[in-house]
PDB file of N, CA and C in Angstrom:
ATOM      1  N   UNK A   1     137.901  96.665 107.508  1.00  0.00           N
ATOM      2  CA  UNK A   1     137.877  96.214 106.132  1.00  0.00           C
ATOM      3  C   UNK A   1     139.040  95.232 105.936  1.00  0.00           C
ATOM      4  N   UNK A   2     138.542  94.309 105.313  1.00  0.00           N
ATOM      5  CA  UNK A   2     139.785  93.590 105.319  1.00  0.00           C
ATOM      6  C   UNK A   2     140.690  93.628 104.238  1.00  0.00           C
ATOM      7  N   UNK A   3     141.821  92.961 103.931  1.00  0.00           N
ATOM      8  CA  UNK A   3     142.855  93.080 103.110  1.00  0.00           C
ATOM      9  C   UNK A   3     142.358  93.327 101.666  1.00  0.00           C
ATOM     10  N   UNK A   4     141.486  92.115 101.398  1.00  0.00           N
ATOM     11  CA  UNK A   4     141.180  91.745 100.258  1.00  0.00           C
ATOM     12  C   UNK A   4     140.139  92.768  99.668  1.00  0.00           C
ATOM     13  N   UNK A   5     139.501  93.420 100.822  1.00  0.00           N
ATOM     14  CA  UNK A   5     138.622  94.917 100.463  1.00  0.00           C
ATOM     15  C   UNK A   5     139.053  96.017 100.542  1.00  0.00           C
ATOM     16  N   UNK A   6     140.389  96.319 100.564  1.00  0.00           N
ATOM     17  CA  UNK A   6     140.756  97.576 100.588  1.00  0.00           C
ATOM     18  C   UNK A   6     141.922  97.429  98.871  1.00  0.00           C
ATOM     19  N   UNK A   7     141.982  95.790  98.575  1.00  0.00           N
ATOM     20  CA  UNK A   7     142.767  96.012  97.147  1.00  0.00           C
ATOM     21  C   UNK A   7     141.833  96.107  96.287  1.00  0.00           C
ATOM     22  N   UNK A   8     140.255  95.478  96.437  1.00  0.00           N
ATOM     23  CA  UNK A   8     139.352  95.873  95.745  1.00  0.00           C
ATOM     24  C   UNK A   8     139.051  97.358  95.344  1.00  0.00           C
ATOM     25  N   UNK A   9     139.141  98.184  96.420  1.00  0.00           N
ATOM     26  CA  UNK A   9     138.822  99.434  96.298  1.00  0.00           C
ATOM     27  C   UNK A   9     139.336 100.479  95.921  1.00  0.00           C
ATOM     28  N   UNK A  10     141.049  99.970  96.341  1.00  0.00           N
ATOM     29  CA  UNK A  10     141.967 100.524  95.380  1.00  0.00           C
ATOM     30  C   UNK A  10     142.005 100.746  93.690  1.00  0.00           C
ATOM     31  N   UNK A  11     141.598  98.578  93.148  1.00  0.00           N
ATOM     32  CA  UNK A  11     141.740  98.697  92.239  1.00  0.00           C
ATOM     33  C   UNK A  11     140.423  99.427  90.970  1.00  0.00           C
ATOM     34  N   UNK A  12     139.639  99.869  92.003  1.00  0.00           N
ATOM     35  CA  UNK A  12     137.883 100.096  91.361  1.00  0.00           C
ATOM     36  C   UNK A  12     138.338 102.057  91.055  1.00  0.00           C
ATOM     37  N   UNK A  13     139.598 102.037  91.854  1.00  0.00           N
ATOM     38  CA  UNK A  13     140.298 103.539  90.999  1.00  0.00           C
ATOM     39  C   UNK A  13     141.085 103.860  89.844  1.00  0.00           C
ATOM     40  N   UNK A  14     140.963 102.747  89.183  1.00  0.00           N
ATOM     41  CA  UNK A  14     141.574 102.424  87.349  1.00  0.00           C
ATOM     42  C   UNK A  14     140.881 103.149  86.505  1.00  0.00           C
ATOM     43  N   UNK A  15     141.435 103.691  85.875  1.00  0.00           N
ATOM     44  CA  UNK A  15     140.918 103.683  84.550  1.00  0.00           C
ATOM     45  C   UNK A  15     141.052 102.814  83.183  1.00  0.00           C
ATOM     46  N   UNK A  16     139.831 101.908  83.869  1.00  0.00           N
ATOM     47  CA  UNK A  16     139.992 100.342  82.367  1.00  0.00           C
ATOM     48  C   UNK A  16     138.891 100.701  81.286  1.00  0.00           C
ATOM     49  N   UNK A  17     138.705 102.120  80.681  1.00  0.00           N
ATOM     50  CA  UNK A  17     138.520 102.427  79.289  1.00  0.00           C
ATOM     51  C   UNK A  17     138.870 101.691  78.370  1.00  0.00           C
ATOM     52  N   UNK A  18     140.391 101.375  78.316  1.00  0.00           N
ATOM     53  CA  UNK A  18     140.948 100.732  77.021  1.00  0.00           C
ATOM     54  C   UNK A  18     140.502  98.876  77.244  1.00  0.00           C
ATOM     55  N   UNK A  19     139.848  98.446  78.832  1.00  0.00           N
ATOM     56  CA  UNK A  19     139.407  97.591  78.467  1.00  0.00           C
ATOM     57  C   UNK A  19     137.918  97.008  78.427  1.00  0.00           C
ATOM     58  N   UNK A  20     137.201  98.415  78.652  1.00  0.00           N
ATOM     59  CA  UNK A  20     136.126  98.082  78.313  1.00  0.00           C
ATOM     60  C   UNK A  20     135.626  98.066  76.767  1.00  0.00           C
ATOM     61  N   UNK A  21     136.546  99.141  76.086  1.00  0.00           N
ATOM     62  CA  UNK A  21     136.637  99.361  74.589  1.00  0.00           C
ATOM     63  C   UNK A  21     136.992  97.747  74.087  1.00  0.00           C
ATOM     64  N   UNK A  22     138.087  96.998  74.564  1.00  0.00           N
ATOM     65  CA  UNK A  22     138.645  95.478  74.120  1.00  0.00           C
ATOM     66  C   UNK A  22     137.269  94.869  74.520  1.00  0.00           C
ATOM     67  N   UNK A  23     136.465  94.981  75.345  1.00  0.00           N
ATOM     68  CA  UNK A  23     135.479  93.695  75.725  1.00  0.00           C
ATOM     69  C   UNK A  23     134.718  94.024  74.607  1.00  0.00           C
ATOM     70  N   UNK A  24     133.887  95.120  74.513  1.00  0.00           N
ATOM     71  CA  UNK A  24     133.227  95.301  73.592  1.00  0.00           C
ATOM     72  C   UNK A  24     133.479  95.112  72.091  1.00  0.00           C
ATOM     73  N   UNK A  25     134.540  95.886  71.787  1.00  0.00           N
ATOM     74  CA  UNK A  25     135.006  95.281  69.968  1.00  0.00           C
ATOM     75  C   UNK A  25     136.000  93.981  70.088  1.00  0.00           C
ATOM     76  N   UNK A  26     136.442  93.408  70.736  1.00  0.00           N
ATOM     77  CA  UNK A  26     136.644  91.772  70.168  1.00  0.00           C
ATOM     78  C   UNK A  26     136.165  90.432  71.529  1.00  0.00           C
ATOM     79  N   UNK A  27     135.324  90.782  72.386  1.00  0.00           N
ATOM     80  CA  UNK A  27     135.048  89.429  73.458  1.00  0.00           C
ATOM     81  C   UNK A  27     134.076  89.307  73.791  1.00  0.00           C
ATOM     82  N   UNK A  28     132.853  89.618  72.413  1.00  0.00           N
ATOM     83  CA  UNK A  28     131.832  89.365  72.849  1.00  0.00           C
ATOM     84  C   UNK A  28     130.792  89.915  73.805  1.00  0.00           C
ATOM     85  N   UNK A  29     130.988  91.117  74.192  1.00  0.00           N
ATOM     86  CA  UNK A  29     130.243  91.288  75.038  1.00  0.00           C
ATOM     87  C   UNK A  29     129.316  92.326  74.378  1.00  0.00           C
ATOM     88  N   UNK A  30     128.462  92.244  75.075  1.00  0.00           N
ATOM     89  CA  UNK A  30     127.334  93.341  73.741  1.00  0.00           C
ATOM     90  C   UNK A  30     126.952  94.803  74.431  1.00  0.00           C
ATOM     91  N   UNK A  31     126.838  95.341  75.902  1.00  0.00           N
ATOM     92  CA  UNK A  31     126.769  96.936  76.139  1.00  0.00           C
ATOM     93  C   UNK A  31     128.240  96.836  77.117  1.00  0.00           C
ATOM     94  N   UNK A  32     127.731  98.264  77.276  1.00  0.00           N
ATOM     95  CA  UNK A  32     128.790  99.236  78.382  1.00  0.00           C
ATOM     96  C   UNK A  32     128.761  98.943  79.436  1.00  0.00           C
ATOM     97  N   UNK A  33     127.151  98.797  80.065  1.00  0.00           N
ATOM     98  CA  UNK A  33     126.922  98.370  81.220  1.00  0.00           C
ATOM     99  C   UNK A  33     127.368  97.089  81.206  1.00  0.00           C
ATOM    100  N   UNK A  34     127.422  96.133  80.777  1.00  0.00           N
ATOM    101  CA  UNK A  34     127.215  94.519  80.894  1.00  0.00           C
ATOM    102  C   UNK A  34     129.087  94.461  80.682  1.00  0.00           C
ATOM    103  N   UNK A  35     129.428  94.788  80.259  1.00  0.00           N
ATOM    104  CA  UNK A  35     131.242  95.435  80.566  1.00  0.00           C
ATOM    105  C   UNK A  35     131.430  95.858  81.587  1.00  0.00           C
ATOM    106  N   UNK A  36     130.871  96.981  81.890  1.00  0.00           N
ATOM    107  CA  UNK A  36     131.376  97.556  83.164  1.00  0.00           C
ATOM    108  C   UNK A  36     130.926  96.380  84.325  1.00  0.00           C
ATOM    109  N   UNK A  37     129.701  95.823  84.565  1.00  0.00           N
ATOM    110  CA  UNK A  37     129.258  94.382  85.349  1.00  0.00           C
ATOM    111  C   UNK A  37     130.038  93.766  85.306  1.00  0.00           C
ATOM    112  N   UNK A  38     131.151  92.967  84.361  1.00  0.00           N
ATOM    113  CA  UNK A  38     132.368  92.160  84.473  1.00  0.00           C
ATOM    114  C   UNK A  38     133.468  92.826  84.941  1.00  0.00           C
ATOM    115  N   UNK A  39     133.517  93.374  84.626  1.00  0.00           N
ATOM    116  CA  UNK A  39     134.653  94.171  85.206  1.00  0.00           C
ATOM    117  C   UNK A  39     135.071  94.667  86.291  1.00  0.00           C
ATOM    118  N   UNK A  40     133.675  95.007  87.325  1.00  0.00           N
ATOM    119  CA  UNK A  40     134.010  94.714  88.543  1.00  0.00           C
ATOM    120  C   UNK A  40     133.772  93.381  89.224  1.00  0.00           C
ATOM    121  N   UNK A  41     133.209  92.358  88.631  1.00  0.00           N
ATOM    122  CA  UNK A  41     132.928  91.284  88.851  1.00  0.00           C
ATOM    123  C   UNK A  41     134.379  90.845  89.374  1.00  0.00           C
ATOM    124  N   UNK A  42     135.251  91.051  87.870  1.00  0.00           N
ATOM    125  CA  UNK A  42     136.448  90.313  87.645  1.00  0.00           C
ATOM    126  C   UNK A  42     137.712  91.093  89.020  1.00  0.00           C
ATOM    127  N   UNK A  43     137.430  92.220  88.867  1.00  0.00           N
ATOM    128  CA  UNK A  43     138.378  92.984  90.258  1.00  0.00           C
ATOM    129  C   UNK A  43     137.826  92.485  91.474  1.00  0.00           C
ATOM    130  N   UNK A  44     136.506  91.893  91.821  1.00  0.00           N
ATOM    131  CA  UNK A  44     136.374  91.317  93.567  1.00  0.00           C
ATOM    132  C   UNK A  44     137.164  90.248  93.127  1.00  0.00           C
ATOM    133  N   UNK A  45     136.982  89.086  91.845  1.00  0.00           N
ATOM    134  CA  UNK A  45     138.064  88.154  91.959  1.00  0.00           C
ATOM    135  C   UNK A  45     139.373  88.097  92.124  1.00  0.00           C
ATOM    136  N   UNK A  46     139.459  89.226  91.439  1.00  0.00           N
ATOM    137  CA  UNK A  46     141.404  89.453  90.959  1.00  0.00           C
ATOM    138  C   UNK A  46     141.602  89.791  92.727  1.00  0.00           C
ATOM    139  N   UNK A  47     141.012  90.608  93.378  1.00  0.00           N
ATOM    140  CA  UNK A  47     141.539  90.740  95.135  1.00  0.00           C
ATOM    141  C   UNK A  47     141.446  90.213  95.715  1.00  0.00           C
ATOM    142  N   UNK A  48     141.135  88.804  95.527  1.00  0.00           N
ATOM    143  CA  UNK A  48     140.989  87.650  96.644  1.00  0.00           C
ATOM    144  C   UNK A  48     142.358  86.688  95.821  1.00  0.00           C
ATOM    145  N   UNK A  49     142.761  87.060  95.298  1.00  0.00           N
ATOM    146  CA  UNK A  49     144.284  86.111  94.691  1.00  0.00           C
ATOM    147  C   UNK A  49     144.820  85.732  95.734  1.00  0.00           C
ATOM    148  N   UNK A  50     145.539  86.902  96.489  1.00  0.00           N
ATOM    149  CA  UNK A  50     146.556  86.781  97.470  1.00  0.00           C
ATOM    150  C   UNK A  50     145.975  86.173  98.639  1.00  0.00           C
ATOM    151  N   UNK A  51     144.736  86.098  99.251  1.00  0.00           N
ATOM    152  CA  UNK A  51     143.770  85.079 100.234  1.00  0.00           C
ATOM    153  C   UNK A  51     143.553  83.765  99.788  1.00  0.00           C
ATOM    154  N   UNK A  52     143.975  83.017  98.658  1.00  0.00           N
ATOM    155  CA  UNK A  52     143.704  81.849  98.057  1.00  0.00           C
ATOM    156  C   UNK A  52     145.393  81.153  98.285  1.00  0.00           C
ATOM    157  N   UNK A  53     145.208  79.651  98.520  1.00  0.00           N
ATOM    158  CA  UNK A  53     145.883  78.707  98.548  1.00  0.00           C
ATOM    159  C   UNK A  53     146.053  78.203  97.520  1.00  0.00           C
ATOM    160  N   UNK A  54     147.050  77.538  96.913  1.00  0.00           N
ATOM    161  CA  UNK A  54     146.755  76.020  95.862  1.00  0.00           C
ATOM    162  C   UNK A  54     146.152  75.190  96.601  1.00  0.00           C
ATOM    163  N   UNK A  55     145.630  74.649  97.869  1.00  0.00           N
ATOM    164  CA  UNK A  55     145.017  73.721  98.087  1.00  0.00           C
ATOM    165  C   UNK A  55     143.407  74.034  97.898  1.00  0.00           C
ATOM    166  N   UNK A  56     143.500  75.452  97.557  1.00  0.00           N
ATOM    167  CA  UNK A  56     141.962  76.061  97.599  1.00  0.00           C
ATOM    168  C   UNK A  56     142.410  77.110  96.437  1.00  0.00           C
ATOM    169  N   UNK A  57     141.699  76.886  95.356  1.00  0.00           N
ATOM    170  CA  UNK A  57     141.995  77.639  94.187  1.00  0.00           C
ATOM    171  C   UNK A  57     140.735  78.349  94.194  1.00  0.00           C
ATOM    172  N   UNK A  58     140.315  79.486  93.586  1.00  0.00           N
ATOM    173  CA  UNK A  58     139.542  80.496  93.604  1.00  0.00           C
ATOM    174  C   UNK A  58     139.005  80.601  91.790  1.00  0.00           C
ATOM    175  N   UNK A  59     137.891  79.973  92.009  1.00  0.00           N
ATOM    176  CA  UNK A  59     137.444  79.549  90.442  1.00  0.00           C
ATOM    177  C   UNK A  59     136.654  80.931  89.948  1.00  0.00           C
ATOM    178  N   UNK A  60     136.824  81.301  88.591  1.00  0.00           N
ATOM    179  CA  UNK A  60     136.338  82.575  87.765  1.00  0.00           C
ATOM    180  C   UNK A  60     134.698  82.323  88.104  1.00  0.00           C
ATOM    181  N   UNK A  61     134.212  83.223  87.683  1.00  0.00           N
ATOM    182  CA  UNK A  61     132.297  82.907  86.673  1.00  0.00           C
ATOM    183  C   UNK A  61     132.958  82.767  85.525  1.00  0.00           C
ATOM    184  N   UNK A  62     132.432  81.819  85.058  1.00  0.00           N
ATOM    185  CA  UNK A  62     132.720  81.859  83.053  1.00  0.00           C
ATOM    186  C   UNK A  62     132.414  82.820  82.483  1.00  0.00           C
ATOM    187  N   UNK A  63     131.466  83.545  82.886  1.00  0.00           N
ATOM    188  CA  UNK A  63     131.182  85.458  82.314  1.00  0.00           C
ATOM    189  C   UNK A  63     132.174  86.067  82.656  1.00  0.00           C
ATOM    190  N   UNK A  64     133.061  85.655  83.531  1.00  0.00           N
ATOM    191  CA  UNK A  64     133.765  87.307  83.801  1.00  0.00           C
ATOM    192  C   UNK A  64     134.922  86.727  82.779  1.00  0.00           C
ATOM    193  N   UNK A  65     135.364  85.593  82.497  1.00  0.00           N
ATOM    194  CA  UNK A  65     136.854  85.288  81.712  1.00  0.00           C
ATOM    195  C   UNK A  65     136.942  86.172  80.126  1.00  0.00           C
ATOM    196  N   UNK A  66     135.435  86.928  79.950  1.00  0.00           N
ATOM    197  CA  UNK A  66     135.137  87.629  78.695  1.00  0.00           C
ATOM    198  C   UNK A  66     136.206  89.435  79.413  1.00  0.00           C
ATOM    199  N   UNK A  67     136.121  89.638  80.325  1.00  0.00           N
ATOM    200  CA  UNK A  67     136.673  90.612  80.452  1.00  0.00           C
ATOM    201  C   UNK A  67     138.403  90.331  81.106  1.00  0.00           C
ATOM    202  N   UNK A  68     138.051  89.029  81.602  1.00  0.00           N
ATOM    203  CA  UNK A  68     139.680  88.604  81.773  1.00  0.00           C
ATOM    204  C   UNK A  68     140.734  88.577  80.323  1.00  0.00           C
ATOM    205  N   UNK A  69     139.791  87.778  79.142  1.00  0.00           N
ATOM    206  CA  UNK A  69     140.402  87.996  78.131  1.00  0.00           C
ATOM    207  C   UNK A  69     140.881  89.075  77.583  1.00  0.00           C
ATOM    208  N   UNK A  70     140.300  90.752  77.338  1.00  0.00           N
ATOM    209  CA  UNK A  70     140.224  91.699  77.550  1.00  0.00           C
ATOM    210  C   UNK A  70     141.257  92.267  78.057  1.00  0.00           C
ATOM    211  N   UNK A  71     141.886  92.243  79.159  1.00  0.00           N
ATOM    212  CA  UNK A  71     142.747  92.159  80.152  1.00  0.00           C
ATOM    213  C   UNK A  71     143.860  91.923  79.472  1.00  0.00           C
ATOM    214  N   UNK A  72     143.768  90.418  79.237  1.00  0.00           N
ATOM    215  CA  UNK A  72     145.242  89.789  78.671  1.00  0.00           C
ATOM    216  C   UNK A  72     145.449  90.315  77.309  1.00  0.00           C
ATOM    217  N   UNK A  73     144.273  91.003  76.424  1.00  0.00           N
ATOM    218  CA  UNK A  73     144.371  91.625  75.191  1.00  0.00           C
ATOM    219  C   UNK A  73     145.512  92.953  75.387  1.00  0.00           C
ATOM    220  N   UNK A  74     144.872  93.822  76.602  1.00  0.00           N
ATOM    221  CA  UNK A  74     146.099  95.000  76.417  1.00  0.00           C
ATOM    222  C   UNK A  74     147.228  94.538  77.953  1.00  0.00           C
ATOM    223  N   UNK A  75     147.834  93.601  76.509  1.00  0.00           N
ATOM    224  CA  UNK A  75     148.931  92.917  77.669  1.00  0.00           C
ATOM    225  C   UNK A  75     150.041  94.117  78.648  1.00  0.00           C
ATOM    226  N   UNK A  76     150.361  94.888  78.159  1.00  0.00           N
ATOM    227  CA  UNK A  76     151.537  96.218  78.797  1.00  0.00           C
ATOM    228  C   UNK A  76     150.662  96.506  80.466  1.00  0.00           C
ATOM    229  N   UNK A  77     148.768  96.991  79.940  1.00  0.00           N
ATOM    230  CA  UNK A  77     147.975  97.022  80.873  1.00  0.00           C
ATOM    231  C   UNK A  77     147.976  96.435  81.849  1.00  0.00           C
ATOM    232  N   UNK A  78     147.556  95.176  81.733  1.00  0.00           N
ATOM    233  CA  UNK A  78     146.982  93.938  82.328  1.00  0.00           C
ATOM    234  C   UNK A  78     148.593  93.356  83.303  1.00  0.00           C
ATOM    235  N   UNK A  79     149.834  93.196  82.744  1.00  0.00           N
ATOM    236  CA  UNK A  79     151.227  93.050  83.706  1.00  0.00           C
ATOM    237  C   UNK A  79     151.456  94.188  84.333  1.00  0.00           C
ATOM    238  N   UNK A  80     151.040  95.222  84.225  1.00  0.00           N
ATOM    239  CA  UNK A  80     151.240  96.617  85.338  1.00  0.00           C
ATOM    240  C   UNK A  80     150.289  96.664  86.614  1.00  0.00           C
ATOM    241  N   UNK A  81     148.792  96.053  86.222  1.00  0.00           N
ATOM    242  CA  UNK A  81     147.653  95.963  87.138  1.00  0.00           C
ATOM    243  C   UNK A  81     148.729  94.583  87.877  1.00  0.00           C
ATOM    244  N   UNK A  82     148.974  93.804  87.807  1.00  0.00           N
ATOM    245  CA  UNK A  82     149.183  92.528  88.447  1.00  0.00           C
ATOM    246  C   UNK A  82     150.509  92.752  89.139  1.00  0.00           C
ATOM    247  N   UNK A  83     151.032  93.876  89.024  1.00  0.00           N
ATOM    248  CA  UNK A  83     152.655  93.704  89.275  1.00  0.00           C
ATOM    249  C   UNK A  83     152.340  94.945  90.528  1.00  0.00           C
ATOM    250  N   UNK A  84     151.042  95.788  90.499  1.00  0.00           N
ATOM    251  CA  UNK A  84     150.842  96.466  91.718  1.00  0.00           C
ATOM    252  C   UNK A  84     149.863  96.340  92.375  1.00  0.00           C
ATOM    253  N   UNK A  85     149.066  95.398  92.123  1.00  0.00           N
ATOM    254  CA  UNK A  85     147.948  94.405  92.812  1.00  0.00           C
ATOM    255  C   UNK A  85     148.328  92.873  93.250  1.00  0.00           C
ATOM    256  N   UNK A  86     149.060  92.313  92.502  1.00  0.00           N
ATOM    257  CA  UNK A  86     149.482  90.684  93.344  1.00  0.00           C
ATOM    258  C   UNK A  86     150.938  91.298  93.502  1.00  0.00           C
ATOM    259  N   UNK A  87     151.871  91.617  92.959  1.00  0.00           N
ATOM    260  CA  UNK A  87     153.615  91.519  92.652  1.00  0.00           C
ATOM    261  C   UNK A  87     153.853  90.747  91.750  1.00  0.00           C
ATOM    262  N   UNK A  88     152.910  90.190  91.019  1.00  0.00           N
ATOM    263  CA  UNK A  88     153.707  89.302  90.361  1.00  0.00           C
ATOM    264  C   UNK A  88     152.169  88.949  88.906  1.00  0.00           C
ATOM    265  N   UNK A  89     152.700  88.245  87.499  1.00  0.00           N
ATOM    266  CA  UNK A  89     151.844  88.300  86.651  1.00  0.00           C
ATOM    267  C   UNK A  89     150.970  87.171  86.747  1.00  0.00           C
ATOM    268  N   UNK A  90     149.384  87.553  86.664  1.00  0.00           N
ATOM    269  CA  UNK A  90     148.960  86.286  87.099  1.00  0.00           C
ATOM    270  C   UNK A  90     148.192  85.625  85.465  1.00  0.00           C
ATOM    271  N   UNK A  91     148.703  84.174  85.008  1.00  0.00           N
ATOM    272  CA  UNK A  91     147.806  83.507  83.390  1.00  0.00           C
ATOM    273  C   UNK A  91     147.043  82.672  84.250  1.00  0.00           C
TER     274      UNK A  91
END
């Protein structure tokens, strides 16, 4: 398994309640399921960070930036996920 699949799998052991609750009451998104679908969407992206270059940037789906927003909503959340998944905060 490689690097980038074992931070995936790590991070698919969260409990992001408080941001599936944010997708749903302020980002637009309309069920649970279709939340929970971004949301792991957005964690295979978020684990390929540290495998990406600036000469090779690693572009979102425009669907998942609804649960990225989300994310950056419960900000305390969202800098704790990034500070033990990259080391560092990722905007």
């Amino acid at each position: 398994m490689s690097e980038a699949q074992e931070r995936y799998q790590e991070m698919k052991k969260g409990d992001y309640s408080p941001i599936i609750e944010t997708a749903l009451r302020e980002c637009g998104v309309k069920s649970r399921e279709r939340a929970e679908e971004l949301l792991d969407a957005f964690l295979q992206w978020f684990a390929l960070i540290p495998e990406t270059s600036p000469e090779q940037p690693l572009q979102m789906l425009r669907s998942v930036d609804r649960i990225w927003h989300a994310m950056v909503l419960n900000t305390a959340f969202y800098r704790e996920f990034c500070d033990a998944f990259i080391g560092s905060f990722v905007d």
